[in-house]
N, C-alpha and C. Protein backbone atom coordinates (compact mmCIF):
# COMPACT_ATOMS: atom_id res chain seq x y z
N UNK A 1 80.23 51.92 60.57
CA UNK A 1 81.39 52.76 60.35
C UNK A 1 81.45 53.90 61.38
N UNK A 2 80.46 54.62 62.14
CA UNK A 2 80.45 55.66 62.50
C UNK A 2 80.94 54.87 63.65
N UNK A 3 80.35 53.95 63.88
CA UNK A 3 80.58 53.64 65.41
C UNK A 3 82.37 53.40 65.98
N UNK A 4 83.11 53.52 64.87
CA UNK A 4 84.44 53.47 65.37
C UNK A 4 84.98 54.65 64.93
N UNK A 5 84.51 55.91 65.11
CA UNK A 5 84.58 57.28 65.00
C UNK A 5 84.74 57.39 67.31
N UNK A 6 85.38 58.16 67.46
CA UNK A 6 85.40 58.04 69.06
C UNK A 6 84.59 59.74 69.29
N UNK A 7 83.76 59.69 70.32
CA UNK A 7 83.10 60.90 70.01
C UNK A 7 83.89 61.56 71.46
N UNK A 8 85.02 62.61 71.23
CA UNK A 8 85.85 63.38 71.94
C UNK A 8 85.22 64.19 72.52
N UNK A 9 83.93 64.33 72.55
CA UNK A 9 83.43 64.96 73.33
C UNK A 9 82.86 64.41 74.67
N UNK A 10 82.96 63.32 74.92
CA UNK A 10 82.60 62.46 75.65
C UNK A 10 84.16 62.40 76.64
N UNK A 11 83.58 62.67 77.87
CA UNK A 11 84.60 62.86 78.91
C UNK A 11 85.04 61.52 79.26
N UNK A 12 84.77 60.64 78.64
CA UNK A 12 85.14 59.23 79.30
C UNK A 12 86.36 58.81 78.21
N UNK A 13 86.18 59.39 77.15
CA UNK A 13 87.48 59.84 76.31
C UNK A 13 88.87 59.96 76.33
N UNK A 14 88.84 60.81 77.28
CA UNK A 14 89.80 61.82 77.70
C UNK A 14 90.55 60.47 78.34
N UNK A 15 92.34 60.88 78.17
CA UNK A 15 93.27 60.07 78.79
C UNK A 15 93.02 58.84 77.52
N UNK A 16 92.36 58.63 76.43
CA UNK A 16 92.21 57.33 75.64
C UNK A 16 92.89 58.08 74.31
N UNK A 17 92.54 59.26 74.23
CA UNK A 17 92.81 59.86 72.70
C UNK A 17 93.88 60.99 73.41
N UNK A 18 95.36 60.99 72.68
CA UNK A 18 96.59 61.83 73.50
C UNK A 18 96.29 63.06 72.50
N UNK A 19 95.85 63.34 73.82
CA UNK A 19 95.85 64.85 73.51
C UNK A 19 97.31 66.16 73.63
N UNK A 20 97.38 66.24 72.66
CA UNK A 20 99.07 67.81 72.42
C UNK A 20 98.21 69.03 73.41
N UNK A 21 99.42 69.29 73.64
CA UNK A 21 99.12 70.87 74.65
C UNK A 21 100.01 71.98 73.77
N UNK A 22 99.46 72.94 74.36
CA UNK A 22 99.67 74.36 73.56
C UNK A 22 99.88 75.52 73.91
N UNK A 23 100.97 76.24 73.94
CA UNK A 23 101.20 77.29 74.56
C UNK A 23 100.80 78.45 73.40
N UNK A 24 99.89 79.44 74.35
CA UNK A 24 99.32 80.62 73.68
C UNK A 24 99.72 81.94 74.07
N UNK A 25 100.18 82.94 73.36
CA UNK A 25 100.78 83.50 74.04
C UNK A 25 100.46 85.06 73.08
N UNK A 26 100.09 86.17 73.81
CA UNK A 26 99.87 87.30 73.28
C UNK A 26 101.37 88.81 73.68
N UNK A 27 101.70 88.93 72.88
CA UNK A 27 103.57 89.59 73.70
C UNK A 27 103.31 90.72 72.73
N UNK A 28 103.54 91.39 73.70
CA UNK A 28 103.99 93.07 72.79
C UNK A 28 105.34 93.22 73.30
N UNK A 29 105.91 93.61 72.08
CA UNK A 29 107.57 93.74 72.52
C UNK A 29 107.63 95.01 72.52
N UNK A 30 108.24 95.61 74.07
CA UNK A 30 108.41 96.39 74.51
C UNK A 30 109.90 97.20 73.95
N UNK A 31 111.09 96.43 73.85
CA UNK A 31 112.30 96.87 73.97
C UNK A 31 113.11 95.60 72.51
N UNK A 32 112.83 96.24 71.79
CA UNK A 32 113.14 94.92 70.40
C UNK A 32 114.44 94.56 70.03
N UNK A 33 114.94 95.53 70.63
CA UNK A 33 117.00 95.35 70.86
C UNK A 33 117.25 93.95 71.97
N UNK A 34 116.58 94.54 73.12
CA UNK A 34 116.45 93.56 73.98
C UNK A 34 115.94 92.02 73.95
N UNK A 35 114.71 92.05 73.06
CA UNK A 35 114.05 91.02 72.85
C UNK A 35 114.97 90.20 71.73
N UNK A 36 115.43 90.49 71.00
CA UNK A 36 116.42 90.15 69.95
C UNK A 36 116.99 88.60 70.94
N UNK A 37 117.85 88.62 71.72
CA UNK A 37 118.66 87.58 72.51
C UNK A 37 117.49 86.42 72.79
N UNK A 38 116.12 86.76 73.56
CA UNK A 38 115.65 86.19 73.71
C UNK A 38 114.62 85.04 72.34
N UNK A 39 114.82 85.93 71.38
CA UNK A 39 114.03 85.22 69.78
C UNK A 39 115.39 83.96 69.13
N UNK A 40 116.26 84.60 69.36
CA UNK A 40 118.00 83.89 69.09
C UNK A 40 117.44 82.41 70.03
N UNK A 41 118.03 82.83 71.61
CA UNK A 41 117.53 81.49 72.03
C UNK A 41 116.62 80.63 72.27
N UNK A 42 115.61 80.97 72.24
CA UNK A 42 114.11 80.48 72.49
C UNK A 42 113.95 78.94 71.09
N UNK A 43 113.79 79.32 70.29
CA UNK A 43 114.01 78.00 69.21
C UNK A 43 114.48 76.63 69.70
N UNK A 44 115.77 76.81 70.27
CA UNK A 44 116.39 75.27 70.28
C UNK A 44 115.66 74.77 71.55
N UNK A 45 115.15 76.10 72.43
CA UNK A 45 115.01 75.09 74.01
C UNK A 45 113.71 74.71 73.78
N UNK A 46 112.65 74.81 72.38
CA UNK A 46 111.60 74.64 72.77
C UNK A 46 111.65 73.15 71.41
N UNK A 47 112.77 72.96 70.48
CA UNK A 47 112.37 71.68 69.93
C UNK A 47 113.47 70.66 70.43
N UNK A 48 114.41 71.53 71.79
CA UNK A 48 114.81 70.31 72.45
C UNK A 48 113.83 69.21 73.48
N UNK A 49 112.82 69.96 74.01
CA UNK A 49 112.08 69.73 74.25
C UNK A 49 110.53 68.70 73.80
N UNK A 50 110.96 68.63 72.65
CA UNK A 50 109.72 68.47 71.81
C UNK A 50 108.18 68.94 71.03
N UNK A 51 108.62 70.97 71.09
CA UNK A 51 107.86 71.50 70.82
C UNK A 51 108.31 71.87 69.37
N UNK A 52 107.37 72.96 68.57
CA UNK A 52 107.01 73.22 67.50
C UNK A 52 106.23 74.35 67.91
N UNK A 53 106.82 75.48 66.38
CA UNK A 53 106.41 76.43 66.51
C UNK A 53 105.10 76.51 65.40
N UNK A 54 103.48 76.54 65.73
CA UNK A 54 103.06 76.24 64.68
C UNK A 54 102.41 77.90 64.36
N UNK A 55 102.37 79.20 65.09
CA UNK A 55 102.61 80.35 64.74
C UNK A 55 103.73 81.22 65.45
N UNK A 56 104.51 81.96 65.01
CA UNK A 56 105.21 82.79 65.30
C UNK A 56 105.23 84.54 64.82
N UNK A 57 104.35 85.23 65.18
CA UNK A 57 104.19 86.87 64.81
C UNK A 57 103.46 86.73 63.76
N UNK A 58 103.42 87.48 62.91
CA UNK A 58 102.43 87.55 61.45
C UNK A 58 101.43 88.58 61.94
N UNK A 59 100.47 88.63 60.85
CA UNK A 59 99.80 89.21 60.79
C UNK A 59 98.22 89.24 62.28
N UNK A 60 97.70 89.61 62.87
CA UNK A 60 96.76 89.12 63.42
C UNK A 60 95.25 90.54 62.88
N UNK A 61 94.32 89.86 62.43
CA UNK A 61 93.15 90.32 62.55
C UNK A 61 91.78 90.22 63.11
N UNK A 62 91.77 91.09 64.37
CA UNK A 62 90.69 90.40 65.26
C UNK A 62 89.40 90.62 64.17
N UNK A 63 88.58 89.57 65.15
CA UNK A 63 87.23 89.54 64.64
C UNK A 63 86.50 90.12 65.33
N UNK A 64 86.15 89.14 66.81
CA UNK A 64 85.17 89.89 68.04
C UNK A 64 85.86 90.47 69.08
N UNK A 65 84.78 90.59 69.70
CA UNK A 65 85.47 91.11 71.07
C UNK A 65 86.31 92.62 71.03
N UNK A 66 87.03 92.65 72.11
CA UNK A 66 87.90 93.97 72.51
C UNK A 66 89.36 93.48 72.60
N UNK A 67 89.71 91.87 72.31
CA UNK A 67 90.66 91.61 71.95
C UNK A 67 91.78 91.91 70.56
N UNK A 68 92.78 92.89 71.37
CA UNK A 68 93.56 93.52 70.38
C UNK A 68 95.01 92.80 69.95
N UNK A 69 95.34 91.80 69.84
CA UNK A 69 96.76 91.17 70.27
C UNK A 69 97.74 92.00 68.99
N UNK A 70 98.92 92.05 69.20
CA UNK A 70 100.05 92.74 68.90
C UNK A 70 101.06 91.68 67.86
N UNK A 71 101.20 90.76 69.00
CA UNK A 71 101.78 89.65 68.28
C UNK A 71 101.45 88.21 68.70
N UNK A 72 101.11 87.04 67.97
CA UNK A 72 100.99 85.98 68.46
C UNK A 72 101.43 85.20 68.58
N UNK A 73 101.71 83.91 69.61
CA UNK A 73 103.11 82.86 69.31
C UNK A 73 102.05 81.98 69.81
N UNK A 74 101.94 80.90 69.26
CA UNK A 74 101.43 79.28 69.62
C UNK A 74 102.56 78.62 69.14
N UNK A 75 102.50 77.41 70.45
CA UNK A 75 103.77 75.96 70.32
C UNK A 75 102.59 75.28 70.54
N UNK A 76 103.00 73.83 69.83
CA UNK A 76 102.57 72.23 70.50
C UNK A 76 103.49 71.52 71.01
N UNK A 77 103.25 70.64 71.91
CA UNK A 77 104.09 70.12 72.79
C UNK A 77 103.11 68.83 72.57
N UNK A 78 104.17 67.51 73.14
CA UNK A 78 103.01 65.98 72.82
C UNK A 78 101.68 66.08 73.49
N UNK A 79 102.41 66.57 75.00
CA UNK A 79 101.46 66.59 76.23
C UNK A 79 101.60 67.69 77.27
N UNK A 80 100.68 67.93 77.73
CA UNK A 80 100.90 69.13 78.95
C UNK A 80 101.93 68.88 79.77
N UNK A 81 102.73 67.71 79.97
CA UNK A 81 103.63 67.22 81.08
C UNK A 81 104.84 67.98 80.31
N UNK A 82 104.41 67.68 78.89
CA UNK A 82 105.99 67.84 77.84
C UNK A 82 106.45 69.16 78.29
N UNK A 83 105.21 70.22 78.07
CA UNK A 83 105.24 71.21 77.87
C UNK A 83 105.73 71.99 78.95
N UNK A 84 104.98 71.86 80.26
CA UNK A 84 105.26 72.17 81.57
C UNK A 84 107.12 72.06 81.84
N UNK A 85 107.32 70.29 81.63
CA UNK A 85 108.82 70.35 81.58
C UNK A 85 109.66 71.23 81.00
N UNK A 86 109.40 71.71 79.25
CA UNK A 86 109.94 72.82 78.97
C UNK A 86 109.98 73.97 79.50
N UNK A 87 108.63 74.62 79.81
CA UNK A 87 109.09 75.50 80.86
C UNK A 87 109.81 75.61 81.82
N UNK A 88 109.46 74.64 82.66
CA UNK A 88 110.32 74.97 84.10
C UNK A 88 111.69 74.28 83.88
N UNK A 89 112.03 74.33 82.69
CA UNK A 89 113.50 73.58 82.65
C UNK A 89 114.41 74.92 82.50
N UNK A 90 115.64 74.48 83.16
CA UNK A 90 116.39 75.45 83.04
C UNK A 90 117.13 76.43 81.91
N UNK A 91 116.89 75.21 80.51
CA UNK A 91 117.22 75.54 79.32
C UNK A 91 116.52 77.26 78.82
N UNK A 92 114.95 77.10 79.83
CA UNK A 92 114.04 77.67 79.46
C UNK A 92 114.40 78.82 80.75
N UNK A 93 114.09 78.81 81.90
CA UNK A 93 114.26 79.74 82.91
C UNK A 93 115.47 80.15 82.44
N UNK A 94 116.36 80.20 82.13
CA UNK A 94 117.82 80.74 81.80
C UNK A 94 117.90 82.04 81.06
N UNK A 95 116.70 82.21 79.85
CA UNK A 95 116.55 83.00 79.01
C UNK A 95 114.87 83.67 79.32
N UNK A 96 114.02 83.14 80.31
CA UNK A 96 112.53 83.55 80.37
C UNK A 96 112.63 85.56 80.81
N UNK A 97 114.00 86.18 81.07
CA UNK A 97 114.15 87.20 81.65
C UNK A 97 114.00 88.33 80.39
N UNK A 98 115.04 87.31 79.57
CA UNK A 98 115.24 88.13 78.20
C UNK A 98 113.39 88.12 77.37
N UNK A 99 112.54 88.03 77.52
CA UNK A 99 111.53 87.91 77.16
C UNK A 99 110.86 88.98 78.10
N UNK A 100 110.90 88.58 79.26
CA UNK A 100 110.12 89.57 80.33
C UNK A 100 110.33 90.26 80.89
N UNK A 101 111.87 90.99 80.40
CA UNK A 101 111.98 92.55 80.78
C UNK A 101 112.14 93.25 79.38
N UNK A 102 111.98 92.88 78.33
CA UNK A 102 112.05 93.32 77.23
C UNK A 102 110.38 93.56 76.26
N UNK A 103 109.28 92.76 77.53
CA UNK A 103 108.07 92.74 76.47
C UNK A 103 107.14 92.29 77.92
N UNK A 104 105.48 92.78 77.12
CA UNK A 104 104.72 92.36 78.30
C UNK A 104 103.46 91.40 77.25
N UNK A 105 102.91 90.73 78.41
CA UNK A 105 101.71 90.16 77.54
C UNK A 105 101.02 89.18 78.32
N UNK A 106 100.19 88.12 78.05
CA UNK A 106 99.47 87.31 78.14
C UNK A 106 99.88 85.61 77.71
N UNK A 107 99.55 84.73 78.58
CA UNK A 107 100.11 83.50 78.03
C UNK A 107 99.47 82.61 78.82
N UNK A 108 98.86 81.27 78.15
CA UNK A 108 97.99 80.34 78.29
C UNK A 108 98.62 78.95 78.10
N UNK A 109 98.40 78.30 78.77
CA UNK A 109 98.87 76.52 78.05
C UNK A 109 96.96 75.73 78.50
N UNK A 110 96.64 75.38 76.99
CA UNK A 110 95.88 74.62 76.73
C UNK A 110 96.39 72.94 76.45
N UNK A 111 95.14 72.21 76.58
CA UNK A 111 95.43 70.89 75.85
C UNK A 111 94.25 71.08 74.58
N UNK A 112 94.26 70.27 73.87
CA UNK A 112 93.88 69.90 73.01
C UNK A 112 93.82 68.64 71.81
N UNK A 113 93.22 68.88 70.75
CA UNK A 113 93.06 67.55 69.72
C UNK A 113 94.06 68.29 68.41
């Protein structure tokens, strides 16, 4: 039984088990009048795309570190290709201004299981 368990840690893995990608993203909203337009459109361009919002703001309580985040946003996307496309699509550049003159922060795209 174990033996048809796939052990993902094993780099020979990788490309066999589809791995979702993930945008991470730490945003302090600077100007919340402003940011307003950009929360409005952001939704449709990211599940036209094929993403999902699986956090959006809430609560955050660090544990370690000197990491203080403000607010948090994680998406999944199928694949890093998906994801990438959403970004650099125009649906997305059209509105990326209303986000980044209204707020500053940090932002990551991982893959993952």
């Amino acid at each position: 039984m174990l033996d048809s368990i796939p052990d993902i840690g094993n780099p020979n893995y990788r490309g066999q088990i589809k791995m979702a990608a993930y945008l991470i993203a730490d945003i302090e909203v600077t100007n919340p009048e402003g940011f307003k337009k950009y929360q409005e459109a952001v939704p449709a361009t990211i599940a036209k795309h094929g993403g999902k919002y699986l956090v959006r703001g809430g609560d955050v309580e660090p544990k370690e570190g000197n990491w203080a985040p403000t607010r948090m946003v994680v998406l999944e996307f199928p694949n890093m290709t998906t994801l990438k496309k959403w970004y650099n699509s125009d649906d997305y550049q059209n509105i990326i201004s209303d986000r980044t003159d209204n707020s500053k922060g940090n932002m990551v795209f991982v893959e993952g299981y």
